[in-house]
C-alpha atoms as a PDB file:
ATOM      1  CA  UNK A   1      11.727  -3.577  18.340  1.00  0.00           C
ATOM      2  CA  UNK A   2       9.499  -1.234  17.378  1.00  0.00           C
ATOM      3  CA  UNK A   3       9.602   1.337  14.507  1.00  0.00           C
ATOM      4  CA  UNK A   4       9.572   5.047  15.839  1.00  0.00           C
ATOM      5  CA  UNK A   5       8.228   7.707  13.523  1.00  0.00           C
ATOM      6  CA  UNK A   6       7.925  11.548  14.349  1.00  0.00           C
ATOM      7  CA  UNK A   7      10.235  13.490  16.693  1.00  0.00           C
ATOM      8  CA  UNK A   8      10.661  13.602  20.522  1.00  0.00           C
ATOM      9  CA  UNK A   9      12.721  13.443  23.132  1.00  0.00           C
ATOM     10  CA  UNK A  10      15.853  10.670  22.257  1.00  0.00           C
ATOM     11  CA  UNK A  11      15.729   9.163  26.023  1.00  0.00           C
ATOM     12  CA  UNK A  12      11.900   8.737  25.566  1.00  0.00           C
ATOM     13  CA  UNK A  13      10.800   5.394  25.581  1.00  0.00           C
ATOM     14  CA  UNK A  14       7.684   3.559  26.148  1.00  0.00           C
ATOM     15  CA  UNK A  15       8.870   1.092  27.852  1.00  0.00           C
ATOM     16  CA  UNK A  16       9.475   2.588  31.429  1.00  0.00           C
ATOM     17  CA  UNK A  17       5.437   2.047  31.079  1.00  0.00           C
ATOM     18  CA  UNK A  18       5.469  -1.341  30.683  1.00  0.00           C
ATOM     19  CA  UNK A  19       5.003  -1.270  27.131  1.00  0.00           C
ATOM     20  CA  UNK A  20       6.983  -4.047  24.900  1.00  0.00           C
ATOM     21  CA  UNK A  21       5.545  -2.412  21.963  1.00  0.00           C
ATOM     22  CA  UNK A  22       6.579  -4.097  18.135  1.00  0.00           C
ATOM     23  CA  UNK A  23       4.378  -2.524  16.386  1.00  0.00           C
ATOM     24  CA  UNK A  24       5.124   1.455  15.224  1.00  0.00           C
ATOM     25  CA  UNK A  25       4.745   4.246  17.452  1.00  0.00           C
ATOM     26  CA  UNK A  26       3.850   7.625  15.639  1.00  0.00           C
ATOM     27  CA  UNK A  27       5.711  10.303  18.148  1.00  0.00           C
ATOM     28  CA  UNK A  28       3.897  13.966  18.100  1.00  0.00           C
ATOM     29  CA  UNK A  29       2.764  14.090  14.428  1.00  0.00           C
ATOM     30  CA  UNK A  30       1.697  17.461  13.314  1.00  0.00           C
ATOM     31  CA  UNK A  31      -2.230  17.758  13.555  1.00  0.00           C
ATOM     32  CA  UNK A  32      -2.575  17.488   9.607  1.00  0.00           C
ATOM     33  CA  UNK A  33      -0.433  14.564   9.732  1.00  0.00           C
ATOM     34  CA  UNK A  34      -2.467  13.020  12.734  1.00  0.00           C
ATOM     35  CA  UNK A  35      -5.404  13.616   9.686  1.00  0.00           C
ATOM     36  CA  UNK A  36      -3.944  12.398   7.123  1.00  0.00           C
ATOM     37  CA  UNK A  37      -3.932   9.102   9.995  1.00  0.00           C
ATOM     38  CA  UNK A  38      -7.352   9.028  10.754  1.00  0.00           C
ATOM     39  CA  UNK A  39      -8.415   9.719   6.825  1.00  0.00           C
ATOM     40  CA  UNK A  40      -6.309   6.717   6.006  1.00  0.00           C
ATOM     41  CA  UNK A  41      -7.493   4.524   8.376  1.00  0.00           C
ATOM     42  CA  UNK A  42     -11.108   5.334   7.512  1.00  0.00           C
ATOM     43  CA  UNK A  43     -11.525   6.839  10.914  1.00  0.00           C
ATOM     44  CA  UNK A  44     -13.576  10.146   9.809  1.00  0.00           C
ATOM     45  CA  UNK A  45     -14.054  12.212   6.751  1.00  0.00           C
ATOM     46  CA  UNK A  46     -13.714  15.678   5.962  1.00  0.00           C
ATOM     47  CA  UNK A  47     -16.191  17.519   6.101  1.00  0.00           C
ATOM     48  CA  UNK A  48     -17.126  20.619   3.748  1.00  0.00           C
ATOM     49  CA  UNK A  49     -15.238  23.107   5.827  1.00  0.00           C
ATOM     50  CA  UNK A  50     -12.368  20.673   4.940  1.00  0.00           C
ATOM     51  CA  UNK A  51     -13.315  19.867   9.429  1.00  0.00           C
ATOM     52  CA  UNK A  52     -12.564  15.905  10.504  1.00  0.00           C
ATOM     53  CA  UNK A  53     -15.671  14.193  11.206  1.00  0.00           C
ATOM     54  CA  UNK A  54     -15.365  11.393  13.864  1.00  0.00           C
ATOM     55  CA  UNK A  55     -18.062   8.716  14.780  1.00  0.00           C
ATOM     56  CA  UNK A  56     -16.654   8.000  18.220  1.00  0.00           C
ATOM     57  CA  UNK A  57     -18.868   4.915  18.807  1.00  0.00           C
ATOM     58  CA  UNK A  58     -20.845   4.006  21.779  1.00  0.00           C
ATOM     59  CA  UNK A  59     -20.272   6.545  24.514  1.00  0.00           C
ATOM     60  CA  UNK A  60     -19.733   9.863  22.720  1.00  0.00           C
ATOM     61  CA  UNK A  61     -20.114  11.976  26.167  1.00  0.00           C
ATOM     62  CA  UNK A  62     -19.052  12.500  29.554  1.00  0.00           C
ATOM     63  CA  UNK A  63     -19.959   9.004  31.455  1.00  0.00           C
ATOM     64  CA  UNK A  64     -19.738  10.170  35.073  1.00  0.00           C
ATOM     65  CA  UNK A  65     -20.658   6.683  37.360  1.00  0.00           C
ATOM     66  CA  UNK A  66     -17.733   5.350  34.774  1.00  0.00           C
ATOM     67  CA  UNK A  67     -14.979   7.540  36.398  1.00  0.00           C
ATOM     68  CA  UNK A  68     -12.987   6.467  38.499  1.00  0.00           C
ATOM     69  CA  UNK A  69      -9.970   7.824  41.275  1.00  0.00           C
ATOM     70  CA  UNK A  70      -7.367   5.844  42.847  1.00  0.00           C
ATOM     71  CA  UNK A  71      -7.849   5.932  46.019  1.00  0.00           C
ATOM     72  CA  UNK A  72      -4.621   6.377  47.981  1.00  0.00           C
ATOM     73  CA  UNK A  73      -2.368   7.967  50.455  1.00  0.00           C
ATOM     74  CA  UNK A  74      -1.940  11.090  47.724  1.00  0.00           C
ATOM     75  CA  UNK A  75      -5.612  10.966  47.068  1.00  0.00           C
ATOM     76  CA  UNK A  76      -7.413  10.068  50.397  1.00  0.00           C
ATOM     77  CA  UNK A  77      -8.049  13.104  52.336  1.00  0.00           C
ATOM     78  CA  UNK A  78      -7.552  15.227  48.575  1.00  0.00           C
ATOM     79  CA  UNK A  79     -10.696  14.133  47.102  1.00  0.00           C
ATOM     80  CA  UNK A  80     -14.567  14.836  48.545  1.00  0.00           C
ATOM     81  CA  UNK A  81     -15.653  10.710  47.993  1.00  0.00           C
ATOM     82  CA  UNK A  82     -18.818  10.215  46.509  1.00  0.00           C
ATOM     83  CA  UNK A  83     -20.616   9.043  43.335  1.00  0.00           C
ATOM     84  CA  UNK A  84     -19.380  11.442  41.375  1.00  0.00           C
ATOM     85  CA  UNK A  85     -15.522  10.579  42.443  1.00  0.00           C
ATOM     86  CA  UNK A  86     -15.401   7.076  42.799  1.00  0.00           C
ATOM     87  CA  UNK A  87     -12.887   5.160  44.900  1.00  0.00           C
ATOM     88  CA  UNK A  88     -11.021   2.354  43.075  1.00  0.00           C
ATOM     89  CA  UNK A  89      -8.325  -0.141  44.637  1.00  0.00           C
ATOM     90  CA  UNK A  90      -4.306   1.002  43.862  1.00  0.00           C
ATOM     91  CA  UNK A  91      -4.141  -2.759  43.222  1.00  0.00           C
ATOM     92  CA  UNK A  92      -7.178  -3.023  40.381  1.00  0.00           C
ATOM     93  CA  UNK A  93      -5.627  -0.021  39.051  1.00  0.00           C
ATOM     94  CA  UNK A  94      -2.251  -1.568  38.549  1.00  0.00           C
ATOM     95  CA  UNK A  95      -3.928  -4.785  37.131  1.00  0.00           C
ATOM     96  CA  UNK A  96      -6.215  -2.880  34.625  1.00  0.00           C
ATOM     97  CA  UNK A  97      -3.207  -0.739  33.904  1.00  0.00           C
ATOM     98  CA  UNK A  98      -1.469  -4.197  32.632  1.00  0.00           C
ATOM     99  CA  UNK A  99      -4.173  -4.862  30.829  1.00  0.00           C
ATOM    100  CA  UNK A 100      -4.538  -1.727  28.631  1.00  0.00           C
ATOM    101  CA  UNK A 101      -0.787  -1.951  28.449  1.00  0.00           C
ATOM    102  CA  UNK A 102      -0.976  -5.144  27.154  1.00  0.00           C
ATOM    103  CA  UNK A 103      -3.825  -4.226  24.384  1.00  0.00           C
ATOM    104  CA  UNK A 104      -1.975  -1.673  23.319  1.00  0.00           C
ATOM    105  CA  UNK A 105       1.144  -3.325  22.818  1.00  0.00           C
ATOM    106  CA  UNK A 106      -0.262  -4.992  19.898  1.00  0.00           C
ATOM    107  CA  UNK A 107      -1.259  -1.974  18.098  1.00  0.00           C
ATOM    108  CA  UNK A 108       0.133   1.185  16.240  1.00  0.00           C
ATOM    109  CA  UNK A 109       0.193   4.317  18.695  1.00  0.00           C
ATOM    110  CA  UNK A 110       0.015   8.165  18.741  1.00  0.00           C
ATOM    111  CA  UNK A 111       1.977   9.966  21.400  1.00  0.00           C
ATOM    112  CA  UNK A 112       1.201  13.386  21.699  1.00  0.00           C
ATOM    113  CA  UNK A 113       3.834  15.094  24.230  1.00  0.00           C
ATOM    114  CA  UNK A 114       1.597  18.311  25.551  1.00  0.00           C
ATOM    115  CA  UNK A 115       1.443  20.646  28.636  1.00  0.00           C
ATOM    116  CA  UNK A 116      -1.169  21.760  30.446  1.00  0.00           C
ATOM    117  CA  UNK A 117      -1.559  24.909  31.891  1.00  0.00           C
ATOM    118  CA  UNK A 118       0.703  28.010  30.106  1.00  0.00           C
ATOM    119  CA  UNK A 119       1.773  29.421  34.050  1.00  0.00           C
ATOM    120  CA  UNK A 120       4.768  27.868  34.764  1.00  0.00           C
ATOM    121  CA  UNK A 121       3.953  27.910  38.472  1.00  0.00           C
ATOM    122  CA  UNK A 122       1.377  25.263  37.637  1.00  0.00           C
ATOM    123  CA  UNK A 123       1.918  23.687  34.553  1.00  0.00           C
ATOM    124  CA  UNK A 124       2.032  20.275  33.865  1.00  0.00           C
ATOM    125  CA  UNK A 125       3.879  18.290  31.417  1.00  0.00           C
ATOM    126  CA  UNK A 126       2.030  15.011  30.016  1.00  0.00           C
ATOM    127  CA  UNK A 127       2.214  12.577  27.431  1.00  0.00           C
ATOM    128  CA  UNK A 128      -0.715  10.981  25.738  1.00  0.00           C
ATOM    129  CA  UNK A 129      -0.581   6.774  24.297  1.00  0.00           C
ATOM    130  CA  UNK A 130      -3.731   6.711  22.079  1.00  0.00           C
ATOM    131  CA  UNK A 131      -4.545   3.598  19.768  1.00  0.00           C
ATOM    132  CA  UNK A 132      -6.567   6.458  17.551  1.00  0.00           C
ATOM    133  CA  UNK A 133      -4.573   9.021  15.235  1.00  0.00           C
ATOM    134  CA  UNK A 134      -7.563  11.242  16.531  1.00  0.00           C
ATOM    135  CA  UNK A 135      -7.265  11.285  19.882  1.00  0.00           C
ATOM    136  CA  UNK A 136      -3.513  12.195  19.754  1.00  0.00           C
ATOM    137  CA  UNK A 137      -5.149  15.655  17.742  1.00  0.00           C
ATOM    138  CA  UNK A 138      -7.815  16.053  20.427  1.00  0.00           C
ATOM    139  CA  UNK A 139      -5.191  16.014  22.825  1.00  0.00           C
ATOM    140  CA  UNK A 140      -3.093  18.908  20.366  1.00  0.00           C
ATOM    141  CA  UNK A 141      -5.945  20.815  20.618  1.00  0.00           C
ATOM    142  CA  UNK A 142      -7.058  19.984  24.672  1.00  0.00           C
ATOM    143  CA  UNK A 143      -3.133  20.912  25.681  1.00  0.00           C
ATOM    144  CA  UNK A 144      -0.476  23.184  24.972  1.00  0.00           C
ATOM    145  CA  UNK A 145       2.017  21.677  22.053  1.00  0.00           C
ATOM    146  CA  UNK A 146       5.993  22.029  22.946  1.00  0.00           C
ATOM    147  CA  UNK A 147       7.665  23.344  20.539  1.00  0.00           C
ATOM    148  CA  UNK A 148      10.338  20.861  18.324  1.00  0.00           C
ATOM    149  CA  UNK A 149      12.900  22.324  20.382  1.00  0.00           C
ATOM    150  CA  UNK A 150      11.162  21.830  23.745  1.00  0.00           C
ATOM    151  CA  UNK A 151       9.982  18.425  22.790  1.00  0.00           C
ATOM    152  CA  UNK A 152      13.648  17.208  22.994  1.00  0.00           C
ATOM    153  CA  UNK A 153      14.071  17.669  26.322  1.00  0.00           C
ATOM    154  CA  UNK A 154      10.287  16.472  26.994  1.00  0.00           C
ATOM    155  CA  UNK A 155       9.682  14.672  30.554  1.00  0.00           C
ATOM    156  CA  UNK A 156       6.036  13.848  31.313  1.00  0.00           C
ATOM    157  CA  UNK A 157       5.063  13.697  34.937  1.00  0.00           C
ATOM    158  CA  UNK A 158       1.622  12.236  33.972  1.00  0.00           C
ATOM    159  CA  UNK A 159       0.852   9.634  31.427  1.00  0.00           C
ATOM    160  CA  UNK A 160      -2.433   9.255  29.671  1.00  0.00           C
ATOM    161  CA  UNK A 161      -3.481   5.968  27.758  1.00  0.00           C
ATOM    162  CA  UNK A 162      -6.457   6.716  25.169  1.00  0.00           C
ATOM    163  CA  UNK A 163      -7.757   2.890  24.688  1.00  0.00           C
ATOM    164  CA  UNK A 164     -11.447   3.185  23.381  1.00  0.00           C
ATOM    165  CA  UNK A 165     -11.294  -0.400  21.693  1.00  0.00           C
ATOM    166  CA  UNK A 166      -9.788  -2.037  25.065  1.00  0.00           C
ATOM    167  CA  UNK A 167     -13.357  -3.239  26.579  1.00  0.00           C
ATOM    168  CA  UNK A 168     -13.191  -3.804  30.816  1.00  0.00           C
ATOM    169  CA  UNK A 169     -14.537  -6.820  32.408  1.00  0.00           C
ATOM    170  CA  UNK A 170     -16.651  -5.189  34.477  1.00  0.00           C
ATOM    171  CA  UNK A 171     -16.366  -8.594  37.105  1.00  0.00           C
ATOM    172  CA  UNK A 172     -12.615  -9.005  36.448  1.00  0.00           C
ATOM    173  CA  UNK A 173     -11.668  -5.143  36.650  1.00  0.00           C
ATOM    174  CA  UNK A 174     -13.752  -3.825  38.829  1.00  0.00           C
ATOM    175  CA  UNK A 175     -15.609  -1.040  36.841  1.00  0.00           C
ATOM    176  CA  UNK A 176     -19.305  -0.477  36.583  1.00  0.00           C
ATOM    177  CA  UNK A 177     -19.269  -1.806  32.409  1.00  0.00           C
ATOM    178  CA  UNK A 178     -16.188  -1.839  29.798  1.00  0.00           C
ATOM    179  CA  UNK A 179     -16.025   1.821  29.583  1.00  0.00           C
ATOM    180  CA  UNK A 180     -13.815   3.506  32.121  1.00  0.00           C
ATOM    181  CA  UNK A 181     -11.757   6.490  33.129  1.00  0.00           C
ATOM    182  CA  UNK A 182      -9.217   5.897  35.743  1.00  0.00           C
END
């Protein structure tokens, strides 16, 4: 079972994604908390505006021929196909899904429940799973946070998974290299 820290939303649970997760999920920490994270895990350092300085790694920019759309009935006629939008296979998709799913299990996590969007015609309600305490306060700062009250009655209708250490075999999954976005 795994150990729960922060607050959310008492009905959610991980594992409607597939997760089997026993290691400790860190629910939408506050961003000084999510720095206190990174600090900790010798992720970044402050900087002397008292700023978080990351060293991403590899790929610190947009990687365009690296990202990817399902291509499907929702997507098919939605999406102008070309090498900038990049067809991949529902059924790669749901196998490299697994596998991030799978890499993740056997690590801590930062969910960060956000919105996007502040019109309520359009907004849309999303929850991040990042392996990085970092990413989880990119995404605070990317999205709109829910309040504490609003965040216990939460429901995502899109799920993001932030895996930068989870490397793609490009062969086996079908991507260009072992970066992705899917």
């Amino acid at each position: 079972m795994s150990n729960i820290k922060g607050h959310k939303n008492p009905s959610a649970d991980l594992s409607q994604l597939g997760f089997r997760h026993s290691k400790t999920q860190f629910w939408n920490l506050s961003q000084a908390e999510l720095v206190e994270h990174s600090l900790a895990l010798g992720e970044g350092i402050l900087t002397e505006t008292g700023a978080l300085s990351i060293r991403t790694g590899e790929f610190t920019g947009r990687s365009p021929s690296d990202k990817f759309t399902v291509r499907d009935a929702v997507t098919e006629n939605a999406v102008n196909w070309d090498k900038m939008n990049i067809a991949f296979e529902p059924e790669k998709f749901d196998r490299l899904y697994d596998r991030v799913v799978e890499y993740l299990n056997d690590r801590d996590v930062f969910v960060k429940d956000a919105v996007a969007c502040a019109d309520p015609t359009y907004r849309l309600s999303l929850r991040l799973v990042a392996e990085r305490p970092y990413s989880a306060m990119f995404a605070g700062n990317m999205f709109i946070r829910p309040s504490r009250e609003e965040l216990l009655t939460h429901e995502p209708e899109w799920t993001i998974l932030c895996a930068p250490g989870f490397h793609a075999d490009a062969q086996r999954d079908g991507t260009r290299q072992h970066n992705f976005a899917i």
